[in-house]
Protein backbone atom coordinates (compact mmCIF):
# COMPACT_ATOMS: atom_id res chain seq x y z
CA UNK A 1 0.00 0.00 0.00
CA UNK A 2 2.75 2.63 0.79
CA UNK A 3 4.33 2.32 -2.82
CA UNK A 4 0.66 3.07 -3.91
CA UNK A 5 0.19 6.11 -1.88
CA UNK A 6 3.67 7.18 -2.85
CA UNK A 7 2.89 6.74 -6.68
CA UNK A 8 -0.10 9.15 -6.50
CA UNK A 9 1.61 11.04 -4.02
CA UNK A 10 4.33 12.37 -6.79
CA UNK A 11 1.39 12.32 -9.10
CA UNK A 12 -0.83 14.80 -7.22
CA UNK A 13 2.21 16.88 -6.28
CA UNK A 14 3.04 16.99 -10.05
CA UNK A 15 -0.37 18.31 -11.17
CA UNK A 16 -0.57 20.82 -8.00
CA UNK A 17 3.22 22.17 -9.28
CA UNK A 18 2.44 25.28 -11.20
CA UNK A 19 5.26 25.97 -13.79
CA UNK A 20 7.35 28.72 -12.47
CA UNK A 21 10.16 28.87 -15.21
CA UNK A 22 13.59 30.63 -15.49
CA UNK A 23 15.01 30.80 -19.33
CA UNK A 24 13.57 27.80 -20.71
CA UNK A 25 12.62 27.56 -24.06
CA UNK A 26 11.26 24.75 -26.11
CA UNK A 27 13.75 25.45 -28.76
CA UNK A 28 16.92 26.16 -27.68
CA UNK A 29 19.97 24.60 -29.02
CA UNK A 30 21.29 21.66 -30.89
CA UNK A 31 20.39 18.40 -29.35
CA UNK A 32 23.38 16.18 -28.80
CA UNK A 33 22.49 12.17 -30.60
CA UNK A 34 23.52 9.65 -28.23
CA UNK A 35 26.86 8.22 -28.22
CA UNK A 36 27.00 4.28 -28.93
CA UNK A 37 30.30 3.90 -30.43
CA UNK A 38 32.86 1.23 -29.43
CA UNK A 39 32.47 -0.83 -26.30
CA UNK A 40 30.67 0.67 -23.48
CA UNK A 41 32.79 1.30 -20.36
CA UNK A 42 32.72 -0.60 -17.45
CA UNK A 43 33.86 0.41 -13.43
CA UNK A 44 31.55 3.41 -13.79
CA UNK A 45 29.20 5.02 -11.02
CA UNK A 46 26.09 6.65 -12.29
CA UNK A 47 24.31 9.06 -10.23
CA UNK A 48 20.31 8.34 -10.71
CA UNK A 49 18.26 11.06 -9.38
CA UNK A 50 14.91 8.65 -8.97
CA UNK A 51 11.69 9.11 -7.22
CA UNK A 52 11.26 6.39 -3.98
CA UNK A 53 7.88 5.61 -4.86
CA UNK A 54 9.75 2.70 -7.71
CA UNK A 55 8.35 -0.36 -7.73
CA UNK A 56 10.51 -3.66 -6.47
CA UNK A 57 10.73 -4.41 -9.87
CA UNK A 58 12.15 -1.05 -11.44
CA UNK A 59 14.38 -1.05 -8.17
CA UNK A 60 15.29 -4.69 -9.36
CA UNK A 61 16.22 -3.89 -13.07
CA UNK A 62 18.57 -1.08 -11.52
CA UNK A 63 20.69 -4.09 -9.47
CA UNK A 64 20.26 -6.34 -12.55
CA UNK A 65 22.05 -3.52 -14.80
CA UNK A 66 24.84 -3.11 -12.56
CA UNK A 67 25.41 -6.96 -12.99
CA UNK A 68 25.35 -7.21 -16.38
CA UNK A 69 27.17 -3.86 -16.73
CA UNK A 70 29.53 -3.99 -14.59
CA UNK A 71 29.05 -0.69 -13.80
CA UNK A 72 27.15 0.80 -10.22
CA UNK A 73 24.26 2.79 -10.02
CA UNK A 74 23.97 5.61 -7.10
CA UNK A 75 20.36 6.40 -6.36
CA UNK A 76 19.56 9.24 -5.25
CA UNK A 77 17.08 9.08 -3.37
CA UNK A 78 14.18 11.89 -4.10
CA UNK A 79 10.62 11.65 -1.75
CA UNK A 80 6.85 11.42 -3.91
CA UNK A 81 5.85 14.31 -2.19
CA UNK A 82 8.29 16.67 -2.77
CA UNK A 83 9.52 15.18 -6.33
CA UNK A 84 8.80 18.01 -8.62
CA UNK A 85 9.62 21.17 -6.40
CA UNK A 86 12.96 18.88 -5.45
CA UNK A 87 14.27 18.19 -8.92
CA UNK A 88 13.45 22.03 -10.39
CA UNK A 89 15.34 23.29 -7.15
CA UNK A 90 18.44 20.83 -8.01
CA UNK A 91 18.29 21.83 -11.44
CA UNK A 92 18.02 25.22 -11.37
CA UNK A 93 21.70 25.37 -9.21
CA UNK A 94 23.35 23.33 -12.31
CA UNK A 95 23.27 20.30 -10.16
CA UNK A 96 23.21 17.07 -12.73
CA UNK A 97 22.64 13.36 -12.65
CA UNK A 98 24.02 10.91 -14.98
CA UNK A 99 20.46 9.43 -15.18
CA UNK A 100 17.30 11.20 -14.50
CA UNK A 101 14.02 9.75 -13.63
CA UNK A 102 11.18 12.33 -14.71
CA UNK A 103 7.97 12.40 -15.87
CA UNK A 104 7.21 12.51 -20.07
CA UNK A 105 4.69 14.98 -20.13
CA UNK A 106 6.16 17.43 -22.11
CA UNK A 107 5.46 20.48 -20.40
CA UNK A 108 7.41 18.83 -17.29
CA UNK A 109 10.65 18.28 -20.09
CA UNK A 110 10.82 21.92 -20.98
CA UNK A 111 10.45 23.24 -17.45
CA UNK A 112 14.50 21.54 -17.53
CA UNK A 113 14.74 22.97 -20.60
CA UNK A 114 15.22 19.21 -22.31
CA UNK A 115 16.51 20.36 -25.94
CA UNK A 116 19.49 21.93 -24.42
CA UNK A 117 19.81 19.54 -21.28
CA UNK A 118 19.23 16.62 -22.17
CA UNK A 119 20.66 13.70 -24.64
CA UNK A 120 19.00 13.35 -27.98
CA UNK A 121 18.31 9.11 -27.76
CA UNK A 122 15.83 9.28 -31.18
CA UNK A 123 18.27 6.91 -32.79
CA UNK A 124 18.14 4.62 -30.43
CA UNK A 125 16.45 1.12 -31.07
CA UNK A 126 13.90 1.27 -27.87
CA UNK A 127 12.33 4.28 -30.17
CA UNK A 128 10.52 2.54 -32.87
CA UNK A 129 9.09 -0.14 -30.33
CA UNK A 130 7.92 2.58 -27.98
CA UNK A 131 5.80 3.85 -30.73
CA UNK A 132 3.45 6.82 -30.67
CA UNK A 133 4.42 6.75 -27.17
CA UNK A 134 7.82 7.72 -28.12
CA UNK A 135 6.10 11.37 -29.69
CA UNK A 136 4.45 12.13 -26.80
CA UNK A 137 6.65 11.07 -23.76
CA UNK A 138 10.08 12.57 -23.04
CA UNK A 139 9.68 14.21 -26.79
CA UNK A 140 9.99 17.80 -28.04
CA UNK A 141 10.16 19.26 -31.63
CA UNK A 142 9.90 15.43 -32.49
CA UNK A 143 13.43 14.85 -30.65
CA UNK A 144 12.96 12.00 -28.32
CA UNK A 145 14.96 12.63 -24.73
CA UNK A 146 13.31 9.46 -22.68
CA UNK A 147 12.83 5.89 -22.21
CA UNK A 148 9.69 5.05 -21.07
CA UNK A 149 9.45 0.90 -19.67
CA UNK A 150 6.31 2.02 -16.67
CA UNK A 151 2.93 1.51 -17.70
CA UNK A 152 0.93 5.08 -18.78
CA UNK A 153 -1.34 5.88 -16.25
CA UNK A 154 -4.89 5.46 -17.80
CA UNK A 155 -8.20 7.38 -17.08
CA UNK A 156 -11.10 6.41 -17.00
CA UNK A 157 -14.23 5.04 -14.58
CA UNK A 158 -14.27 2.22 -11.89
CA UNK A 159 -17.33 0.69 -11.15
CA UNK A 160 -18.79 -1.61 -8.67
CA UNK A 161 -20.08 -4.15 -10.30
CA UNK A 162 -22.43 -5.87 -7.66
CA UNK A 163 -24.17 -2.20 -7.46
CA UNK A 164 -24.70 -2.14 -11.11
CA UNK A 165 -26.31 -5.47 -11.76
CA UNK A 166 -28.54 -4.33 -8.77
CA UNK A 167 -29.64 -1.51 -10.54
CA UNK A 168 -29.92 -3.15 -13.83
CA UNK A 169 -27.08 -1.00 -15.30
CA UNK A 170 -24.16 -1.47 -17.70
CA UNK A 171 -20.82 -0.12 -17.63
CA UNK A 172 -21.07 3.74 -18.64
CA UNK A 173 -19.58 5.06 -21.72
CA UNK A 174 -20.23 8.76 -21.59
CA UNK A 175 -21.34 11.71 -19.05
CA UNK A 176 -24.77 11.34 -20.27
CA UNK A 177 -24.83 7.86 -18.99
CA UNK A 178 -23.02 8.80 -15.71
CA UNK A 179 -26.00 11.86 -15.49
CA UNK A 180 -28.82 9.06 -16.23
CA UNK A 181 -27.14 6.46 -13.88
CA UNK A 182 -26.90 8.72 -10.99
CA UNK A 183 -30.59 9.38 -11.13
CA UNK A 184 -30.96 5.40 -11.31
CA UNK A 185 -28.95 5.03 -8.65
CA UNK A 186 -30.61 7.42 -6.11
CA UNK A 187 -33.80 5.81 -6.97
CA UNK A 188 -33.30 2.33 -6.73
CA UNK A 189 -29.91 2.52 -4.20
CA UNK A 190 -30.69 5.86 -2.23
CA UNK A 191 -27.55 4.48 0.36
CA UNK A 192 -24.93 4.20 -2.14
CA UNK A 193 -23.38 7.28 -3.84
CA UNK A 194 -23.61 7.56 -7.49
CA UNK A 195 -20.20 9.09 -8.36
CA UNK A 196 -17.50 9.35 -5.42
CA UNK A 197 -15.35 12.74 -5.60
CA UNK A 198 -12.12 13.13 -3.24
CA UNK A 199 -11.28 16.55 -3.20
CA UNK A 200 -9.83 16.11 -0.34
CA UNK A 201 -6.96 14.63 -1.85
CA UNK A 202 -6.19 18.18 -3.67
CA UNK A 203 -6.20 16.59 -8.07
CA UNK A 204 -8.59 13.45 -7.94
CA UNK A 205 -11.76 15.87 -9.01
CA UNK A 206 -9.52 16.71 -12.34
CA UNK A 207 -10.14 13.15 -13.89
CA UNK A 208 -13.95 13.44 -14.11
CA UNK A 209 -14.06 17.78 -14.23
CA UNK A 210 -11.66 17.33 -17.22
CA UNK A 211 -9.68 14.44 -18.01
CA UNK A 212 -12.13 11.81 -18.82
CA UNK A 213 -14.75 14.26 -20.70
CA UNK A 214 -11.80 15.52 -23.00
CA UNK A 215 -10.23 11.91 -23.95
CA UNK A 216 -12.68 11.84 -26.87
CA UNK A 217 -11.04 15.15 -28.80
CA UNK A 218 -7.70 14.83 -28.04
CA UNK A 219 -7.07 11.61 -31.31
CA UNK A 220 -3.76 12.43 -32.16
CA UNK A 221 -3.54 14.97 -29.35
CA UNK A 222 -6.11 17.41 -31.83
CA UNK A 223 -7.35 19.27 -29.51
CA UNK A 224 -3.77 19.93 -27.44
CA UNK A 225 -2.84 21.13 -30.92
CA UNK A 226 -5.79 23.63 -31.33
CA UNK A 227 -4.89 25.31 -28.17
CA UNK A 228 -0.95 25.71 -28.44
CA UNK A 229 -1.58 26.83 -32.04
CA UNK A 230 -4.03 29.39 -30.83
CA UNK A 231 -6.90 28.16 -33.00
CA UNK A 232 -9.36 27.67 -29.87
CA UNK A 233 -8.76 28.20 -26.06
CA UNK A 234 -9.69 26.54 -22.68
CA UNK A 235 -11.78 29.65 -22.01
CA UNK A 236 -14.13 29.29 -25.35
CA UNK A 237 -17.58 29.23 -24.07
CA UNK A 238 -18.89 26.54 -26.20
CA UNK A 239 -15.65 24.75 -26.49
CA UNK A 240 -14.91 21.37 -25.16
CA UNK A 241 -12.88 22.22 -21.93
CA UNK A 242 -16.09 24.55 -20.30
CA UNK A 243 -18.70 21.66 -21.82
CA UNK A 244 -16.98 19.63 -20.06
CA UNK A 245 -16.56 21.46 -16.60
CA UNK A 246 -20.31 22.41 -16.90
CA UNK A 247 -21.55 18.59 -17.60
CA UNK A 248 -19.07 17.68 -14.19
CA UNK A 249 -20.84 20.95 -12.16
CA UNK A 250 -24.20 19.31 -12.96
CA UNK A 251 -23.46 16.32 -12.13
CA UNK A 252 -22.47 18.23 -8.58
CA UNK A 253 -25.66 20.64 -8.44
CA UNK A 254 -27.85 17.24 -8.99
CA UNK A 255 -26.28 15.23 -5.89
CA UNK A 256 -24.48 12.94 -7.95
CA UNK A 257 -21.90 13.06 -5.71
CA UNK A 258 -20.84 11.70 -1.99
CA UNK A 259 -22.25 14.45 1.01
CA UNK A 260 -18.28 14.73 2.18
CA UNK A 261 -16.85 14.84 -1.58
CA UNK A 262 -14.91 18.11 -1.04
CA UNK A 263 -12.89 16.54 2.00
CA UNK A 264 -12.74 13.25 1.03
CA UNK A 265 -9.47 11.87 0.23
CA UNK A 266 -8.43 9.20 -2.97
CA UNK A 267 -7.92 6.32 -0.56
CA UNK A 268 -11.85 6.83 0.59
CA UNK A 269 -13.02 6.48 -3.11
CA UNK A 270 -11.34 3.39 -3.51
CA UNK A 271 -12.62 1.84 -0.28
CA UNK A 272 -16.08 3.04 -0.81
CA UNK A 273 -16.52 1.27 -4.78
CA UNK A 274 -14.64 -1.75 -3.52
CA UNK A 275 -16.77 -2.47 -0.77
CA UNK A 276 -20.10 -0.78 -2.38
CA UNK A 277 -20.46 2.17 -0.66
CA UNK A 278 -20.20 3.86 -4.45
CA UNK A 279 -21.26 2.83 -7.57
CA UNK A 280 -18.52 4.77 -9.40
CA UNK A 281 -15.12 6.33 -9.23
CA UNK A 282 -13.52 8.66 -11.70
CA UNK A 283 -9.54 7.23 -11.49
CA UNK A 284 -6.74 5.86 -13.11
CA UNK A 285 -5.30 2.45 -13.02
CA UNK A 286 -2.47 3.19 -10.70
CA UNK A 287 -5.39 2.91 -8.32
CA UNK A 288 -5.65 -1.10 -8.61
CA UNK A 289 -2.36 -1.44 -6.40
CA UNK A 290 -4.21 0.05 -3.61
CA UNK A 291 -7.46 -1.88 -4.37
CA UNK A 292 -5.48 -4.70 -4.16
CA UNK A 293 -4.33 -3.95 -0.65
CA UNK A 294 -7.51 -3.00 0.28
CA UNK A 295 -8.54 -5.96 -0.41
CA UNK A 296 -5.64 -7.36 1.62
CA UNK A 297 -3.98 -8.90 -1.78
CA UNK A 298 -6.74 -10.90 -2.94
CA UNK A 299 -6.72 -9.90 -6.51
CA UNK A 300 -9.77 -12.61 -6.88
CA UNK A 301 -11.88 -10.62 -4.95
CA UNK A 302 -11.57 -7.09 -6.30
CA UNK A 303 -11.71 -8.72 -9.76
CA UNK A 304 -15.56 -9.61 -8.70
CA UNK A 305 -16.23 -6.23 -7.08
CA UNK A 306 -14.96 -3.79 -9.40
CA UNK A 307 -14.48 -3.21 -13.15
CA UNK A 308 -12.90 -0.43 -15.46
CA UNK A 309 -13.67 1.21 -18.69
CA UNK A 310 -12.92 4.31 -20.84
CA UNK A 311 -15.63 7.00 -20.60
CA UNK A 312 -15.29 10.50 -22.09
CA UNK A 313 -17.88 13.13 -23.61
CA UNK A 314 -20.12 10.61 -25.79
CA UNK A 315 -17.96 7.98 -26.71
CA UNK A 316 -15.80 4.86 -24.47
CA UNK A 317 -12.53 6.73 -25.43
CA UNK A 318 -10.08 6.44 -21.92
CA UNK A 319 -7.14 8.37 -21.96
CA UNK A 320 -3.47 7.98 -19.84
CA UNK A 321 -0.29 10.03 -19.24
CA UNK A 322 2.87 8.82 -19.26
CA UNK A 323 4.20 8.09 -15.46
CA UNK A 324 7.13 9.54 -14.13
CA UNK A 325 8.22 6.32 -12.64
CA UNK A 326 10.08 4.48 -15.23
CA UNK A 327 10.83 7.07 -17.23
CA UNK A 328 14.72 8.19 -17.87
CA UNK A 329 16.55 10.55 -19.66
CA UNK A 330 20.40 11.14 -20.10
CA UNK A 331 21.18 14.93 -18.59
CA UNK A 332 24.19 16.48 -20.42
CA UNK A 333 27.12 16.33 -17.56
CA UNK A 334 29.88 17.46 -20.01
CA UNK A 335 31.39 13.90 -18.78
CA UNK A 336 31.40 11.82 -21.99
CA UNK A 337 32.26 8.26 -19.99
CA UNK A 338 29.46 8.91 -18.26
CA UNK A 339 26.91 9.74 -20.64
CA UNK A 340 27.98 6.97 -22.70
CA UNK A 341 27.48 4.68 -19.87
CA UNK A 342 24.60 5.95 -19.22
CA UNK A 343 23.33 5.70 -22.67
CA UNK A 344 24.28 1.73 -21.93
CA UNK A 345 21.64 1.87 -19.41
CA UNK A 346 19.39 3.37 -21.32
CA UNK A 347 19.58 0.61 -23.89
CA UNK A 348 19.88 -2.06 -21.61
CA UNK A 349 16.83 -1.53 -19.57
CA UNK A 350 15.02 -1.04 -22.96
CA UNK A 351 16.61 -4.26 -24.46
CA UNK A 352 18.21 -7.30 -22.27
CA UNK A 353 16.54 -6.51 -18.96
CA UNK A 354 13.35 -5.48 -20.57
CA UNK A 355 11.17 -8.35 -20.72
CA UNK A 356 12.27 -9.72 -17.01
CA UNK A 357 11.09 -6.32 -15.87
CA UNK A 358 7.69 -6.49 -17.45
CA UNK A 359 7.77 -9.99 -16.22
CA UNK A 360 8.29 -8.67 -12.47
CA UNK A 361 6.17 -6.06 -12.43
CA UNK A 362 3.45 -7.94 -13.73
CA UNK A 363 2.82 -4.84 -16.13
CA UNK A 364 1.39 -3.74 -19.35
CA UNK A 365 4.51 -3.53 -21.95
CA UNK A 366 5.33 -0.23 -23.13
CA UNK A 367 7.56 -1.74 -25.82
CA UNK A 368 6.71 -3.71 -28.74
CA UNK A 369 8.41 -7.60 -28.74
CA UNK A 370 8.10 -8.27 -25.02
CA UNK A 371 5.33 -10.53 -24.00
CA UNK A 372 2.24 -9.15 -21.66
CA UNK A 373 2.43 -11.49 -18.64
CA UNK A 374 -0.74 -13.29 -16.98
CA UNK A 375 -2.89 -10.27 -15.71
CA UNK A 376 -5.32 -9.91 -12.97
CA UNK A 377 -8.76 -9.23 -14.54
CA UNK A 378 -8.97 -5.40 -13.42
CA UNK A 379 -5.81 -5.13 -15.22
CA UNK A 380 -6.79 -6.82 -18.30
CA UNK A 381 -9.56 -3.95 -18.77
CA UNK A 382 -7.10 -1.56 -18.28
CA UNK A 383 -5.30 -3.01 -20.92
CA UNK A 384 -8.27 -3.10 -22.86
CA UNK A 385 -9.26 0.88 -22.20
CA UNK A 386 -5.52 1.63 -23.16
CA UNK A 387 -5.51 -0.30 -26.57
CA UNK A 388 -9.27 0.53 -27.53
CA UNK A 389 -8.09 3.57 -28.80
CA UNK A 390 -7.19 6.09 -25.44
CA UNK A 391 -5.51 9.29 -26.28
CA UNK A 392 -3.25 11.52 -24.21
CA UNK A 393 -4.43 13.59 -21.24
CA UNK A 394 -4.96 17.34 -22.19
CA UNK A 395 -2.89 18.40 -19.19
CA UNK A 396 0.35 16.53 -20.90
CA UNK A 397 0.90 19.16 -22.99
CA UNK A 398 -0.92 22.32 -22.18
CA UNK A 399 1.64 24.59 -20.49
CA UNK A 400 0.15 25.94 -16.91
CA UNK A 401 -1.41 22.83 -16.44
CA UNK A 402 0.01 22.19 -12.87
CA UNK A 403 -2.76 24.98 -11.92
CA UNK A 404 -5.87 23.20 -12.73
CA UNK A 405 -5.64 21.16 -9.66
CA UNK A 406 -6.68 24.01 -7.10
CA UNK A 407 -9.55 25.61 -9.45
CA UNK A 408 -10.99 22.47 -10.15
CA UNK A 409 -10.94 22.22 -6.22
CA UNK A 410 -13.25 25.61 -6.49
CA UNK A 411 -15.53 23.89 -8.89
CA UNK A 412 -16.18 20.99 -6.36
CA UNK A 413 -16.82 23.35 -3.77
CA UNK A 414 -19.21 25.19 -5.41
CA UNK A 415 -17.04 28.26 -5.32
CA UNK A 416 -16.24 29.11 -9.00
CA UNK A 417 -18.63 28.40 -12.19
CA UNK A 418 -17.16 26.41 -14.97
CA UNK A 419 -16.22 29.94 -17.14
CA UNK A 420 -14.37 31.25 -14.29
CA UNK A 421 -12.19 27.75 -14.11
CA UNK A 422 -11.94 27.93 -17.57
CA UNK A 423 -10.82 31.88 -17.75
CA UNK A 424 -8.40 31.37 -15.02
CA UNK A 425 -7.06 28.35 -16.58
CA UNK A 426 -6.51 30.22 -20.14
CA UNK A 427 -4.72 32.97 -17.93
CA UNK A 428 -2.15 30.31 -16.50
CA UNK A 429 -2.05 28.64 -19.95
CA UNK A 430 -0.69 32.14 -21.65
CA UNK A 431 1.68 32.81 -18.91
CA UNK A 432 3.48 29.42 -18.87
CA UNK A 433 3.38 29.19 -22.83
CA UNK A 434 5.33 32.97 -23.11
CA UNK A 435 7.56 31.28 -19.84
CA UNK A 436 8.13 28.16 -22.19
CA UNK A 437 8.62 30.15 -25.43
CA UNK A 438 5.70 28.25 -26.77
């Protein structure tokens, strides 16, 4: 359970982190290709700055390297909580690791201004097996500066499943089914809360007040593009951003939601669909660790209780970010052993140690060639939500997106009106973009 809390611990903190940026540019620079020439070397110590929310298995493929290698790896160690703020501070005093775990999003690359910092690795074999994933994680101006091996984090819409065949319902695929449903619900089940909302937690209202609704226009990351190319913005009245904050405030205005949602914390939604006391939770699928212990490790018996599927405007479309744990990049030290040997890593963990890590962690592949191990059932529908077609998270992208976490907050509460969210967020947006040369 603790590497669970810690997971959406650095998650939260990351999406509460508003981008306050010092010279960085998206542009800046030549990137510098990887080096792979000749041998790597051996008897090195790498410095890796990572976040201690890693799984046993990622913390396993680090030992693993250093056997094969030859060569040690020095963790340093960085807390979930204060991962983001922690990293930016190092960073900013010229402080550099041979290997940096950080998240893809690209926003989060150019707040370490990536095209000048970090190590071009687009010609590096792991690329064309990562996929689109490779364009979207650790990638800007279609440079690619990170490995990604940990499972995306998808979005999307946990159910319990004994509350819906009581109520005669099937899994929801859009907000006008989650609208209907709630009414259902409260009619039929008047003790069990339609929708549960944890605002306590600070960022858990963002997956159903934006996330989830959006999924559907962001194919190909469409509607990320309208906005950095100026062609719409978050604050367009009829636009999908404020549809989609006013479809999640009526959901809130009709009692869709759980009498304490505003103080509520994530581990209380999770609890309450697992056992019953909610029929739905708006969530990703880091969640099913802590379902899991919940359930005190019985897989078998959360695979009965709960189930998981894409939902977004009108369509089953779920959508996922890239996490920050298991992704690495190759900072430019101005030590060419190192970065070479660090560029070993790089293609190590993405080649020979890849498939016993996916095999470990018991995890989705994010690299084409490796088989998908024997998953529990929740997992298989996350699988299935990820493959059916899910598209990036709006946030990934969007400069100022670390601000939506507190305004959506002010939604919940019944404190701001979905045009003022959307207004303020269009502010931040403008700011960060001019901060990011964007």
């Amino acid at each position: 359970m603790k590497t669970s809390k810690q997971r959406f611990a650095v998650y939260g903190a990351s999406l509460a982190f508003a981008l306050t940026l010092t010279a960085c540019s998206s542009g800046g620079g030549t990137p510098s290709a990887a080096n792979t020439e000749g041998p790597a070397p051996t008897g090195v110590t790498l410095t890796l700055w990572h976040n201690t929310a890693d799984s046993p298995a990622l913390l396993s493929l680090y030992k693993a390297y250093e056997k094969a290698s030859g060569n040690k790896i020095s963790l340093v160690d960085i807390p979930p909580g204060t991962f983001p703020t922690t990293v930016q501070t190092k960073w900013a005093t010229g402080a550099r690791p041979d290997i940096l775990e950080w998240h893809g999003n690209q926003t989060d690359l150019l707040s370490l201004n990536g095209a000048q910092n970090m190590t071009d690795l687009s010609a590096l074999p792991f690329v064309k097996k990562e996929g689109h994933l490779a364009e979207v994680s650790g990638s800007v101006n279609g440079k690619v500066y990170a490995a990604t091996i940990g499972m995306p984090s998808v979005f999307g819409v946990f159910y319990n499943k004994q509350v819906f065949a009581k109520a005669g319902l099937q899994p929801p695929t859009s907000y006008a089914d989650l609208a209907s449903y709630c009414k259902t619900l409260k009619s039929k089940l008047p003790g069990v809360a339609p929708i549960f909302e944890a605002g306590g937690s600070g960022w858990s209202q963002q997956v159903l007040s934006a996330f989830n609704y959006l999924g559907q226009y962001n194919v190909n990351e469409a509607y990320d593009k309208s906005i950095l190319g100026k062609k719409a913005k978050l604050s367009d009245s009829d636009g999908p951003f404020v549809t989609g904050l006013k479809s999640y405030d009526s959901l809130r205005t009709s009692g869709c939601f759980n009498k304490d949602s505003v103080t509520a914390t994530w581990e209380d939604s999770l609890k309450a669909v697992l056992s019953g006391k909610a029929a739905m939770v708006a969530q990703n699928t880091d969640s099913i660790a802590l379902l899991n212990a919940d359930a005190g490790g019985d897989t078998a018996k959360v695979d009965k209780a709960v189930g998981f599927v894409g939902v977004s405007a009108t369509k089953a479309v779920a959508n996922y970010s890239p996490s920050p744990l298991g992704t690495y990049y190759v900072p430019k030290t101005g030590n060419a052993k190192k970065e070479r040997a660090a560029t070993d890593f790089i293609q190590w963990i993405t080649g020979d140690g890849y498939a016993d890590y996916v095999k470990e962690a018991k995890t989705i592949p994010t690299l084409s060639g490796a088989p998908t191990p024997q998953l529990q059932g929740l997992m298989q529908d996350a699988q299935k939500a990820y493959e059916d077609g899910a598209t990036l998270s709006f946030n990934s992208q969007i400069p100022g997106s670390g601000n939506f976490g507190p305004q959506s907050a002010k939604l919940l509460a019944g404190q701001q009106s979905p045009q003022q969210v959307a207004d303020k967020m269009q502010t931040y947006y403008l700011q960060a973009a001019a901060a990011t040369g964007n």
